[in-house]
PDB file of N, CA and C in Angstrom:
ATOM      1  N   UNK A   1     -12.451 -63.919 112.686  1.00  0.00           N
ATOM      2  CA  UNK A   1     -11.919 -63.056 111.630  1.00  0.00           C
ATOM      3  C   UNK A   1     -10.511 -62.628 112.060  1.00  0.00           C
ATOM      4  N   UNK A   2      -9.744 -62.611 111.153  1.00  0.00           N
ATOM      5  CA  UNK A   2      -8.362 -62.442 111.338  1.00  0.00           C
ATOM      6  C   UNK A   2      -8.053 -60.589 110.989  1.00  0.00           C
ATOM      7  N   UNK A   3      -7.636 -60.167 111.831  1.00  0.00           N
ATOM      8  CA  UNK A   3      -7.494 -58.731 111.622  1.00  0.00           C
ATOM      9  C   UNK A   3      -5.979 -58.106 111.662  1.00  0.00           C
ATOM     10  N   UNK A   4      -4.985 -58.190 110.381  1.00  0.00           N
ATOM     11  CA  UNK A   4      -3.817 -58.225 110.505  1.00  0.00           C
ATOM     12  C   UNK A   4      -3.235 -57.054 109.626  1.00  0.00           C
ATOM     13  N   UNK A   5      -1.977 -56.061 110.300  1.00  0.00           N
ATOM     14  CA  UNK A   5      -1.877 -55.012 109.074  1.00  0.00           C
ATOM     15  C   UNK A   5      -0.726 -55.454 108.783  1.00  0.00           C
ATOM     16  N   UNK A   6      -0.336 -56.773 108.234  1.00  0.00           N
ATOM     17  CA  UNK A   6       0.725 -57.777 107.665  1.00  0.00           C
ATOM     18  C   UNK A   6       0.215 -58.087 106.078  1.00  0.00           C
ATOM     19  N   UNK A   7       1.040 -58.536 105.304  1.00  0.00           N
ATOM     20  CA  UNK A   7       0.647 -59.138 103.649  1.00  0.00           C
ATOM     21  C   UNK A   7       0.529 -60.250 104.164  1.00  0.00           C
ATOM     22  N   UNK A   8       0.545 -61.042 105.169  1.00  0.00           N
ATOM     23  CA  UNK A   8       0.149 -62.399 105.422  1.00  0.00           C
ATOM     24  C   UNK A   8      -0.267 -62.952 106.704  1.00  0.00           C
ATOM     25  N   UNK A   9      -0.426 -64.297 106.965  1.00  0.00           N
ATOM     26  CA  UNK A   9      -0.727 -64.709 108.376  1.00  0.00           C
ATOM     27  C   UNK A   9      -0.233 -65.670 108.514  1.00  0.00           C
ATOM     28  N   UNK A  10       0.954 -65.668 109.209  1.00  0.00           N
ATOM     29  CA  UNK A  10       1.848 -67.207 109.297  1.00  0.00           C
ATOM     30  C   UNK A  10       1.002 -68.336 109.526  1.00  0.00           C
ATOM     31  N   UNK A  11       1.327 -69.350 109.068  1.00  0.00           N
ATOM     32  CA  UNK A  11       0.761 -70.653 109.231  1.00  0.00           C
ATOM     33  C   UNK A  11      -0.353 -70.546 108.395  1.00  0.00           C
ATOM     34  N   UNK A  12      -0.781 -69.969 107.665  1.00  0.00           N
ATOM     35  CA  UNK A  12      -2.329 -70.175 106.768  1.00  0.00           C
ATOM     36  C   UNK A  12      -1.406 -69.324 105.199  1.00  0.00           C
ATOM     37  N   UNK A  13      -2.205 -69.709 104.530  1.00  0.00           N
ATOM     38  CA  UNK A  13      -2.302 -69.541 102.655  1.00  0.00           C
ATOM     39  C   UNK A  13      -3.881 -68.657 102.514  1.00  0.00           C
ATOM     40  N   UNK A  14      -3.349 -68.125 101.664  1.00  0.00           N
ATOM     41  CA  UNK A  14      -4.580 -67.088 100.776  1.00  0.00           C
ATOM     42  C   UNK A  14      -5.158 -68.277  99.634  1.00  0.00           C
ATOM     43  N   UNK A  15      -6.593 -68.363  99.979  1.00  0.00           N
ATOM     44  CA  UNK A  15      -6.989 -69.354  99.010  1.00  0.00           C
ATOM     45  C   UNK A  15      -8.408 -68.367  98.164  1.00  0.00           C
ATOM     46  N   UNK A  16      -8.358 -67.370  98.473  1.00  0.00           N
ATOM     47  CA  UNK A  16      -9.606 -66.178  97.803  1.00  0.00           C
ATOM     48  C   UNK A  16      -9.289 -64.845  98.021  1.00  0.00           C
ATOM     49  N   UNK A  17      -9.287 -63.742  97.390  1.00  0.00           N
ATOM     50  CA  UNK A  17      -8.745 -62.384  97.656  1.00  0.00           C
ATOM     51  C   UNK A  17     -10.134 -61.981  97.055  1.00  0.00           C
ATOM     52  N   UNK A  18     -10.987 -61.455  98.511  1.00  0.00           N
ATOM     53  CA  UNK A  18     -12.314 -61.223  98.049  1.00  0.00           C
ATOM     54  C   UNK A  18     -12.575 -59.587  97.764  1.00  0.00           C
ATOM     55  N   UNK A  19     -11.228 -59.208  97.899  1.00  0.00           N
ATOM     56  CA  UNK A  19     -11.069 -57.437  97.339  1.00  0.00           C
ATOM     57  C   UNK A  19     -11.199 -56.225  98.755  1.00  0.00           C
ATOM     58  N   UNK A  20     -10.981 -55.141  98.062  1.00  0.00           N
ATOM     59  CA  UNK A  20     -10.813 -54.218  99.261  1.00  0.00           C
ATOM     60  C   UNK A  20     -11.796 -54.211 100.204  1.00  0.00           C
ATOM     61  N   UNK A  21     -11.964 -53.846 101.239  1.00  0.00           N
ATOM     62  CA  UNK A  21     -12.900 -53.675 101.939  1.00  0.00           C
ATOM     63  C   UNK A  21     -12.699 -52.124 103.018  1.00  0.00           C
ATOM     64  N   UNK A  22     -13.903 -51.411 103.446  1.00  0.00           N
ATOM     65  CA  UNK A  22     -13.268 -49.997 104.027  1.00  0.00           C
ATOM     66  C   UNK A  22     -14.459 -49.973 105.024  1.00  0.00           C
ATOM     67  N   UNK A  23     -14.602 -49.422 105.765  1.00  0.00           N
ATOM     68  CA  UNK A  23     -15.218 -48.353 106.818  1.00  0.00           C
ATOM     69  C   UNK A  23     -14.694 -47.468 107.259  1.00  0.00           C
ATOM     70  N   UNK A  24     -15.833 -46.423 107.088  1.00  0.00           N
ATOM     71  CA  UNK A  24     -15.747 -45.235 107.575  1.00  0.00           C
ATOM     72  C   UNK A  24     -16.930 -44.408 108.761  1.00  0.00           C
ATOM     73  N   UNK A  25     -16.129 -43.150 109.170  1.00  0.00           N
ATOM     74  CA  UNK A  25     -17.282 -42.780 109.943  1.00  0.00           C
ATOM     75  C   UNK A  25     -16.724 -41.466 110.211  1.00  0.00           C
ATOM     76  N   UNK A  26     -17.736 -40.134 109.955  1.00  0.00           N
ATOM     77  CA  UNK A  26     -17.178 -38.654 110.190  1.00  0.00           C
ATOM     78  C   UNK A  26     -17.958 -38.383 111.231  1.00  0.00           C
ATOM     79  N   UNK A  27     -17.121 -38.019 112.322  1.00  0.00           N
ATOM     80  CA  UNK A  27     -17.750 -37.249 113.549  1.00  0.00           C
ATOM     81  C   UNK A  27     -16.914 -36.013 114.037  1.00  0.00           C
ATOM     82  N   UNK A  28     -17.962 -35.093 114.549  1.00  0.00           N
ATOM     83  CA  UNK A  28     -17.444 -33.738 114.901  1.00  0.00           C
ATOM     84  C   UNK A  28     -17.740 -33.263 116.602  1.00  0.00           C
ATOM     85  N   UNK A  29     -16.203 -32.931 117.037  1.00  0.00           N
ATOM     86  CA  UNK A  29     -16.335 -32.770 118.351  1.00  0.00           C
ATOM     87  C   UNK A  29     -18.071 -31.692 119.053  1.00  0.00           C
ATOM     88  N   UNK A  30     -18.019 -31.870 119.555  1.00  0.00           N
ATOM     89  CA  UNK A  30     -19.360 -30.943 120.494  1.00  0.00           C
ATOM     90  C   UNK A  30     -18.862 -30.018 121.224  1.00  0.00           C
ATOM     91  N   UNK A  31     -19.242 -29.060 121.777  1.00  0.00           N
ATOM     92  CA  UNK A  31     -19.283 -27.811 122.643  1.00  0.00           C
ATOM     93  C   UNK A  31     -18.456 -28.245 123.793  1.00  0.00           C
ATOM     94  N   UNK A  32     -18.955 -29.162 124.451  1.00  0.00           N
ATOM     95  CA  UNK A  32     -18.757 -29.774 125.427  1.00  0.00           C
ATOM     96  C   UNK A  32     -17.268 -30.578 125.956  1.00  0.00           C
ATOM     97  N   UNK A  33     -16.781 -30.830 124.571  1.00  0.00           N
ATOM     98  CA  UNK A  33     -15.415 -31.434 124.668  1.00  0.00           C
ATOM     99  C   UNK A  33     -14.468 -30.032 124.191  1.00  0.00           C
ATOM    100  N   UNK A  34     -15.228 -29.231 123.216  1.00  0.00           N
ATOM    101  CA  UNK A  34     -14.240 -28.152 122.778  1.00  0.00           C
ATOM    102  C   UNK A  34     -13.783 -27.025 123.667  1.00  0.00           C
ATOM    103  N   UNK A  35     -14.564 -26.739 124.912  1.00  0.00           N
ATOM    104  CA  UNK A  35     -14.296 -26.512 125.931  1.00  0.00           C
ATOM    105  C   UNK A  35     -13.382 -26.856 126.956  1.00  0.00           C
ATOM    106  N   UNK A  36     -14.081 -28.036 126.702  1.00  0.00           N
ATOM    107  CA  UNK A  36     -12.746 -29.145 128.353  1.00  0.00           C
ATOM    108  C   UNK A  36     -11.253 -28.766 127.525  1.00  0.00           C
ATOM    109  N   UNK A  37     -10.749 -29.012 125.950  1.00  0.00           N
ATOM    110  CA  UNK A  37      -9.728 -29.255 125.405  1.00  0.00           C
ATOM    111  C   UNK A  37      -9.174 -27.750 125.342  1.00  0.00           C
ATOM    112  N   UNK A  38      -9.837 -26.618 125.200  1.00  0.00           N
ATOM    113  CA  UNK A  38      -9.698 -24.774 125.283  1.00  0.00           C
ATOM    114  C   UNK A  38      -9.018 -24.987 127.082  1.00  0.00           C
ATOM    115  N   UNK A  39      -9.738 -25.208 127.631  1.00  0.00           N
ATOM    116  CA  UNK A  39      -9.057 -25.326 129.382  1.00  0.00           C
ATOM    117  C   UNK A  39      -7.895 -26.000 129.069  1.00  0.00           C
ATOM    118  N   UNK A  40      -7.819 -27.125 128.803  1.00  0.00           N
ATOM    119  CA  UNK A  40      -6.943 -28.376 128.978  1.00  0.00           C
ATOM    120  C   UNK A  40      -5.433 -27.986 128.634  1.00  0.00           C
ATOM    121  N   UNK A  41      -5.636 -27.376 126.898  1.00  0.00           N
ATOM    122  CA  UNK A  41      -4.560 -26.083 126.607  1.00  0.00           C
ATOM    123  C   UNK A  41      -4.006 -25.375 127.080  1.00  0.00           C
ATOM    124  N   UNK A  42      -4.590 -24.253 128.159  1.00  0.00           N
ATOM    125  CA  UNK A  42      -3.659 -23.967 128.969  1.00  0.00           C
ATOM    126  C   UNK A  42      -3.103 -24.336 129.936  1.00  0.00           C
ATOM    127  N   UNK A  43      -3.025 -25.455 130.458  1.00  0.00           N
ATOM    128  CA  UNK A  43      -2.529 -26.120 131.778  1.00  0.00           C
ATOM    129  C   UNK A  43      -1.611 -27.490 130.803  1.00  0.00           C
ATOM    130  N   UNK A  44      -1.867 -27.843 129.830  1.00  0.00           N
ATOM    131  CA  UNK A  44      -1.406 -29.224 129.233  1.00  0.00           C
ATOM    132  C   UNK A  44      -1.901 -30.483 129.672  1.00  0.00           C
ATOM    133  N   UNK A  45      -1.706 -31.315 128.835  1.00  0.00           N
ATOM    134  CA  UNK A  45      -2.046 -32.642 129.148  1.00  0.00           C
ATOM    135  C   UNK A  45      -3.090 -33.348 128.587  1.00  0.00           C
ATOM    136  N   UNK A  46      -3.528 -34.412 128.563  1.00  0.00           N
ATOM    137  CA  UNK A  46      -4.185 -35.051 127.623  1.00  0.00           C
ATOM    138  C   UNK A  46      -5.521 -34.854 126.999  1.00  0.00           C
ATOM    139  N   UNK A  47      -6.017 -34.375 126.168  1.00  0.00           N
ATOM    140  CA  UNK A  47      -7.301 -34.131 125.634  1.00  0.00           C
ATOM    141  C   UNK A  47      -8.409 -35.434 125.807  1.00  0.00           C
ATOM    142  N   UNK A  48      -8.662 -35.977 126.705  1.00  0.00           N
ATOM    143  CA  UNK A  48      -9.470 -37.348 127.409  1.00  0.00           C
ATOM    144  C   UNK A  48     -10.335 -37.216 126.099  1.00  0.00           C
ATOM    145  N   UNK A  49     -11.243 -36.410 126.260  1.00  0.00           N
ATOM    146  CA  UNK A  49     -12.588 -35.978 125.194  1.00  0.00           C
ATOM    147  C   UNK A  49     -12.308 -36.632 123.926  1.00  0.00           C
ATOM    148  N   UNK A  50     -11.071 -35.868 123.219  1.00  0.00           N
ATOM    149  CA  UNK A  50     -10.602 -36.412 122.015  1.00  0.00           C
ATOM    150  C   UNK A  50      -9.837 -37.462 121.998  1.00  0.00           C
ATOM    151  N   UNK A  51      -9.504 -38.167 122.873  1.00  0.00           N
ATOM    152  CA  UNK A  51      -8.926 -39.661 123.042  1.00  0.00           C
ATOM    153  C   UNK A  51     -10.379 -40.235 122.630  1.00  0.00           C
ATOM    154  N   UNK A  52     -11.111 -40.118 123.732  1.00  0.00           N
ATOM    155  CA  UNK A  52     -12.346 -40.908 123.876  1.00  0.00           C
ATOM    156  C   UNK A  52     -13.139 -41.187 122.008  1.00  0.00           C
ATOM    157  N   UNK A  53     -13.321 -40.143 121.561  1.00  0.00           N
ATOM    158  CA  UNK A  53     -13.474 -39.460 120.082  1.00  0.00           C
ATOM    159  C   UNK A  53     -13.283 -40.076 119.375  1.00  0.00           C
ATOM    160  N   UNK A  54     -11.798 -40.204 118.945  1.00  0.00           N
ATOM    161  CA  UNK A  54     -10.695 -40.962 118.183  1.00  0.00           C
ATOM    162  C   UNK A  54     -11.567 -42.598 118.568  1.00  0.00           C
ATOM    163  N   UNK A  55     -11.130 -43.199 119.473  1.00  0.00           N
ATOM    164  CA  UNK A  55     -11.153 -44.535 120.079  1.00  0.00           C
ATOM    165  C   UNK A  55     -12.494 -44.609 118.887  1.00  0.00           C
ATOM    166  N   UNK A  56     -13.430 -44.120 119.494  1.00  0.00           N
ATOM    167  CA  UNK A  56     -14.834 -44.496 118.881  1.00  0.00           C
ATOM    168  C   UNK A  56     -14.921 -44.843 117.410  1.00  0.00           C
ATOM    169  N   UNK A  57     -14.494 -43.519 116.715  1.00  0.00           N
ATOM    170  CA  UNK A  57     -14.173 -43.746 115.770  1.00  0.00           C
ATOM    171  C   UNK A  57     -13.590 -44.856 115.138  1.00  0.00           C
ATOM    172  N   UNK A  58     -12.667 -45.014 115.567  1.00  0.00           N
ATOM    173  CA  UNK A  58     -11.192 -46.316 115.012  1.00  0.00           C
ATOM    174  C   UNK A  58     -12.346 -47.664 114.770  1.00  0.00           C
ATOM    175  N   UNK A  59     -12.440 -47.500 116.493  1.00  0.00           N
ATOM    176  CA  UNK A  59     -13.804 -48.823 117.091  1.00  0.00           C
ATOM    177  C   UNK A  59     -15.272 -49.069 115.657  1.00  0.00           C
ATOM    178  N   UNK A  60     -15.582 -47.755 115.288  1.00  0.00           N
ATOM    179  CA  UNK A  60     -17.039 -47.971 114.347  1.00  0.00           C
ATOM    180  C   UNK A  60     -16.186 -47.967 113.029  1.00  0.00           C
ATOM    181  N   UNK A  61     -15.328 -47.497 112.509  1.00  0.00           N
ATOM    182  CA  UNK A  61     -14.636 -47.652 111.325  1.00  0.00           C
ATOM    183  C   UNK A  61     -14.363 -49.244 110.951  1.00  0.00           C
ATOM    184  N   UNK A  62     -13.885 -49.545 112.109  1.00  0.00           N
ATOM    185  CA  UNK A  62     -13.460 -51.268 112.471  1.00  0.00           C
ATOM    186  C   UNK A  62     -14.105 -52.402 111.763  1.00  0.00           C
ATOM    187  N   UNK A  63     -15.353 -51.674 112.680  1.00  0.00           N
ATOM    188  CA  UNK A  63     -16.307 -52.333 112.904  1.00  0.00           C
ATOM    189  C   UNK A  63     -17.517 -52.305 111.806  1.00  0.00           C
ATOM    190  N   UNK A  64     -17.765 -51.825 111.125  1.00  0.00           N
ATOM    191  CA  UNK A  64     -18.259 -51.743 109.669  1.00  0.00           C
ATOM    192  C   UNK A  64     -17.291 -52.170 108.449  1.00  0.00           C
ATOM    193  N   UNK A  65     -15.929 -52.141 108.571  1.00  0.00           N
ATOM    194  CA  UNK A  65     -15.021 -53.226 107.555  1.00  0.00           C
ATOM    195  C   UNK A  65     -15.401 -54.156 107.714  1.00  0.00           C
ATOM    196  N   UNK A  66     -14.891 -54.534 109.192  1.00  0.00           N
ATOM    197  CA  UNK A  66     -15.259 -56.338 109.364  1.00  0.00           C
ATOM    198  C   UNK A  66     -16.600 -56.545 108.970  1.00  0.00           C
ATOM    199  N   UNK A  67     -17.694 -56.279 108.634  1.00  0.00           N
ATOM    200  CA  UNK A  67     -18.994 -56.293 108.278  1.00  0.00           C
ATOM    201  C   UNK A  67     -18.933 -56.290 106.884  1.00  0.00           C
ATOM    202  N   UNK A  68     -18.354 -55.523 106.035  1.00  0.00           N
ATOM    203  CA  UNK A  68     -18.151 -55.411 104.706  1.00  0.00           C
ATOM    204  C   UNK A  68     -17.565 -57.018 104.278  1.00  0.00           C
ATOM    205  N   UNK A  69     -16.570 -57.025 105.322  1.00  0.00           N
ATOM    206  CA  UNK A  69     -15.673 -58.629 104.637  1.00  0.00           C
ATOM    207  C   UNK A  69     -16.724 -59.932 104.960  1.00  0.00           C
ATOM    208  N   UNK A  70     -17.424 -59.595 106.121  1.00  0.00           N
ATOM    209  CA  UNK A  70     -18.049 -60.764 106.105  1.00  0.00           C
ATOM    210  C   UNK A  70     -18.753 -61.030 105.391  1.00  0.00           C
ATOM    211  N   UNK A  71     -19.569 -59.718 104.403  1.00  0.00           N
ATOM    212  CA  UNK A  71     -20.939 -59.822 103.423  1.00  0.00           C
ATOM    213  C   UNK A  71     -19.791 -60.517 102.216  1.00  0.00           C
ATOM    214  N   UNK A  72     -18.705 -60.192 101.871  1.00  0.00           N
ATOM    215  CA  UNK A  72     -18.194 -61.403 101.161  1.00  0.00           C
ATOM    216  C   UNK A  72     -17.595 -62.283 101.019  1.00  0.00           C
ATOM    217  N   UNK A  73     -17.765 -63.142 102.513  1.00  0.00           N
ATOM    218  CA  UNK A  73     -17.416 -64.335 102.888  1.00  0.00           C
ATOM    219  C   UNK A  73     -16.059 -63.990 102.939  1.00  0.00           C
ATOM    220  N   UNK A  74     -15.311 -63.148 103.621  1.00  0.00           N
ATOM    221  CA  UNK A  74     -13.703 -63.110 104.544  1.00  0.00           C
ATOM    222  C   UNK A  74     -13.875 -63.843 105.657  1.00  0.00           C
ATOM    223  N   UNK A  75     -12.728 -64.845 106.057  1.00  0.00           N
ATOM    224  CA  UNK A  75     -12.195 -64.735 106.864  1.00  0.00           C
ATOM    225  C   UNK A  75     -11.437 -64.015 107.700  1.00  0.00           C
ATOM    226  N   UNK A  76     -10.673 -63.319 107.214  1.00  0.00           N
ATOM    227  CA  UNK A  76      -9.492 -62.529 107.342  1.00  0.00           C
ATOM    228  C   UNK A  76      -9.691 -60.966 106.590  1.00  0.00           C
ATOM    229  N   UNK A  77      -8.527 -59.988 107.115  1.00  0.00           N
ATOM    230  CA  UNK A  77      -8.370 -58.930 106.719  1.00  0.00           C
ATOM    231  C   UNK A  77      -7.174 -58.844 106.316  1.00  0.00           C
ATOM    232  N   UNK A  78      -6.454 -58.661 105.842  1.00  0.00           N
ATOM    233  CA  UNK A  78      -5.302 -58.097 105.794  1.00  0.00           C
ATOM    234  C   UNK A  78      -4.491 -56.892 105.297  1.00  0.00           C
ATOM    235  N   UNK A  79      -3.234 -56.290 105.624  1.00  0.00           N
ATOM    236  CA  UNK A  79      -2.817 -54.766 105.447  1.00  0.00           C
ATOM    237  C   UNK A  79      -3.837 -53.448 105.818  1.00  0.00           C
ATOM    238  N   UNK A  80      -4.356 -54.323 106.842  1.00  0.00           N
ATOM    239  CA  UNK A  80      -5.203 -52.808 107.923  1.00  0.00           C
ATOM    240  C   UNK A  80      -4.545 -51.303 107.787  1.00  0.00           C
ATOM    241  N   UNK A  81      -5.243 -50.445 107.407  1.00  0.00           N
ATOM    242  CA  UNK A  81      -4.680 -49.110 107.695  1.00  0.00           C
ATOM    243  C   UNK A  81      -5.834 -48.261 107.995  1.00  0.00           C
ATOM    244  N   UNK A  82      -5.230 -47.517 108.625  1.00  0.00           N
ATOM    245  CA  UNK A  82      -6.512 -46.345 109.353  1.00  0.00           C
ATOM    246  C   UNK A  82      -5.912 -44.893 108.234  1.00  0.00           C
ATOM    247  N   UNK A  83      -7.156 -43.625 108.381  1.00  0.00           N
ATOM    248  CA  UNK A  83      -6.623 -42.804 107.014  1.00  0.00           C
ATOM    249  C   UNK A  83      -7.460 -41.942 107.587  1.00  0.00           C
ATOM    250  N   UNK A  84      -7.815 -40.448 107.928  1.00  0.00           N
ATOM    251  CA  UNK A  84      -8.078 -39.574 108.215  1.00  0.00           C
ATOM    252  C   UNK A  84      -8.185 -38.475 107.421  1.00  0.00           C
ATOM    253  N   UNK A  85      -9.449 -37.727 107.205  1.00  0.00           N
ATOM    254  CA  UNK A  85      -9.254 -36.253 106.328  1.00  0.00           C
ATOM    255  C   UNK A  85     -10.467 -35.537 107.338  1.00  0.00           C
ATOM    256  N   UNK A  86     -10.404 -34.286 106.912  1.00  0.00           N
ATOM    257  CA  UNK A  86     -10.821 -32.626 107.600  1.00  0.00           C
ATOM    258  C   UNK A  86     -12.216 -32.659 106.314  1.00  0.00           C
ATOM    259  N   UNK A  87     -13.177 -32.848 107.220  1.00  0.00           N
ATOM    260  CA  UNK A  87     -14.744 -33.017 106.197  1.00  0.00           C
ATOM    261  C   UNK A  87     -14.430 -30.833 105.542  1.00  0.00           C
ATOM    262  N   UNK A  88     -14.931 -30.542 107.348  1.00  0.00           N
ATOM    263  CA  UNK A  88     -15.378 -29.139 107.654  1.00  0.00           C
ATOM    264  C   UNK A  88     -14.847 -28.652 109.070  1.00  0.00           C
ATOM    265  N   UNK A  89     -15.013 -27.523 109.162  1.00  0.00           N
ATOM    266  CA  UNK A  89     -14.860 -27.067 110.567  1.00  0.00           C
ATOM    267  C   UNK A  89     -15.043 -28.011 111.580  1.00  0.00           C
ATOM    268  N   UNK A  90     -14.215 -28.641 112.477  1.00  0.00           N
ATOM    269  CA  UNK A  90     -14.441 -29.364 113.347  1.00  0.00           C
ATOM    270  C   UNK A  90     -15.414 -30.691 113.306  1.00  0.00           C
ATOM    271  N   UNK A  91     -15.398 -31.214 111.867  1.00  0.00           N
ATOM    272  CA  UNK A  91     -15.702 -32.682 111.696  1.00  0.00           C
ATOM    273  C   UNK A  91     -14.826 -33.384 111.048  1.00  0.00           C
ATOM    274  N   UNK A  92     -14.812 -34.386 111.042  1.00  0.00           N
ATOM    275  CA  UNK A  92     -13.168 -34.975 110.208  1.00  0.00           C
ATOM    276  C   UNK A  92     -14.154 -36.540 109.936  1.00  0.00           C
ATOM    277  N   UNK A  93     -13.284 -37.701 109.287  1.00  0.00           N
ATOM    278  CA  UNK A  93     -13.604 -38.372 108.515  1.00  0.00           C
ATOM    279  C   UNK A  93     -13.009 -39.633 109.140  1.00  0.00           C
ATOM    280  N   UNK A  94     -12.904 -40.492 109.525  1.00  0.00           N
ATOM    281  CA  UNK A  94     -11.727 -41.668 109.943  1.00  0.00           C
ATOM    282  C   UNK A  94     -12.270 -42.763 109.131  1.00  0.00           C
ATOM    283  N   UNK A  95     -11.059 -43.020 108.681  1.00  0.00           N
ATOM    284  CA  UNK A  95     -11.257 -44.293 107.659  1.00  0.00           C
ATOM    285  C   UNK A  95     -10.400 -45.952 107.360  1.00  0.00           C
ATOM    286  N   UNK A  96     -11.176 -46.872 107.646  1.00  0.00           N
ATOM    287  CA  UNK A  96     -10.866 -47.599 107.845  1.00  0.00           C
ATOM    288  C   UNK A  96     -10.229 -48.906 106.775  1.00  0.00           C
ATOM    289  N   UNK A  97      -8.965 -49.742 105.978  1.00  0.00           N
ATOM    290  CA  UNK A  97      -9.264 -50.359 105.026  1.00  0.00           C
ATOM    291  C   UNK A  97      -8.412 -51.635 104.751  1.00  0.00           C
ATOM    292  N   UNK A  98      -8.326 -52.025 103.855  1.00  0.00           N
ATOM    293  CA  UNK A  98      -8.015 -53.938 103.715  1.00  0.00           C
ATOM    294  C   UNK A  98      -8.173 -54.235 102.859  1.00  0.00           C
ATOM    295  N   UNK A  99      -7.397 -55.544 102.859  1.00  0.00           N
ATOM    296  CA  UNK A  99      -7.645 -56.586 101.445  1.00  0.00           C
ATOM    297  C   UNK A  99      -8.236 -57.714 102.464  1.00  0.00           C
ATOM    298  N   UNK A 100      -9.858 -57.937 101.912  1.00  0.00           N
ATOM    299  CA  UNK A 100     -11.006 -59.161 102.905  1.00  0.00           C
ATOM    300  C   UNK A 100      -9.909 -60.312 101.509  1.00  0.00           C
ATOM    301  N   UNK A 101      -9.783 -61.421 102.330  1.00  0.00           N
ATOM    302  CA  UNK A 101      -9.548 -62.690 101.842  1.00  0.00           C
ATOM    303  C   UNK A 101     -10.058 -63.646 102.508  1.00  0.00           C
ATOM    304  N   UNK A 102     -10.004 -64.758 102.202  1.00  0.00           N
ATOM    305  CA  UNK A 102     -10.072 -66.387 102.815  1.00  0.00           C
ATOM    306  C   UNK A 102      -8.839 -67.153 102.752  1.00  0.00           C
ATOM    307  N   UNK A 103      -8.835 -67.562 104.420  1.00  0.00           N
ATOM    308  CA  UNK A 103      -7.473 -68.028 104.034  1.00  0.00           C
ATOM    309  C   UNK A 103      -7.807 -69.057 104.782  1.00  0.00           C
ATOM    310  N   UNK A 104      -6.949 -70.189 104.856  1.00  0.00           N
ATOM    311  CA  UNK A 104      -7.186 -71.634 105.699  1.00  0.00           C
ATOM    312  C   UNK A 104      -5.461 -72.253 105.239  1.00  0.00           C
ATOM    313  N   UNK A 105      -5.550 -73.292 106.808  1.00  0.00           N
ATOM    314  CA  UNK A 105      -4.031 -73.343 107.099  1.00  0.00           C
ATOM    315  C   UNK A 105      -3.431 -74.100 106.213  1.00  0.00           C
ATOM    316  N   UNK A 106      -2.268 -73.306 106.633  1.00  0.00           N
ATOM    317  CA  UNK A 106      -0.835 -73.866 105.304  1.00  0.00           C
ATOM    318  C   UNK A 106      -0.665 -75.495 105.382  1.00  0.00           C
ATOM    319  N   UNK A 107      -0.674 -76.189 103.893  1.00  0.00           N
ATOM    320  CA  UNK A 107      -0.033 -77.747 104.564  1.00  0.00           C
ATOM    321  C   UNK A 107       1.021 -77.873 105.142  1.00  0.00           C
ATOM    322  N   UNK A 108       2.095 -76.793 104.799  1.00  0.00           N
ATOM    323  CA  UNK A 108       3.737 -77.329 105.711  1.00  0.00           C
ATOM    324  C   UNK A 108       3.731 -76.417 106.874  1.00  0.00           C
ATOM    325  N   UNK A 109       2.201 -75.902 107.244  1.00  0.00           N
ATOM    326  CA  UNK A 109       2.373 -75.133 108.836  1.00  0.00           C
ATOM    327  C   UNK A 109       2.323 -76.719 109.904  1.00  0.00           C
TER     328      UNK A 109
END
């Protein structure tokens, strides 16, 4: 699967535009990280917890698109964008999205 946040993929042609495709996933920090990041604040420096958080997120958002495109026969993704909103108090939303196509290589590649 081709995973590109480009309108195209050099050397290959769009031969099906099988429509948007998205994943998502809302998760809310725990006690446990909201703490380490309350410390972390006053001294500075990187919130690990909420790195770690984020990553996951991005990672299961990802990872349920590409699942969406495959249920309609994508090869490819294209114009990837990630999109974020505030559910509630300390849960948020990460969202994942695309145009799933089929593409196969260009004759003058």
């Amino acid at each position: 699967m081709f995973l590109v946040n480009t309108e195209f993929v050099p050397g290959k042609r769009i031969v099906r535009v099988c429509g948007l495709v998205q994943g998502s996933t809302v998760r809310a920090k725990h006690i446990g990280r909201d703490i380490a990041a309350s410390l972390k604040n006053l001294v500075g420096g990187e919130l690990k917890g909420y790195t770690e958080l984020l990553n996951e997120s991005r990672n299961e958002s990802l990872r349920r698109m590409v699942e969406q495109a495959n249920n309609l026969g994508a090869n490819a993704i294209l114009n990837i964008r990630y999109g974020t909103s505030a559910i509630t108090s300390g849960a948020s939303e990460l969202l994942c999205y695309g145009t799933a196509v089929v593409l196969e290589d260009a004759e003058d590649a």
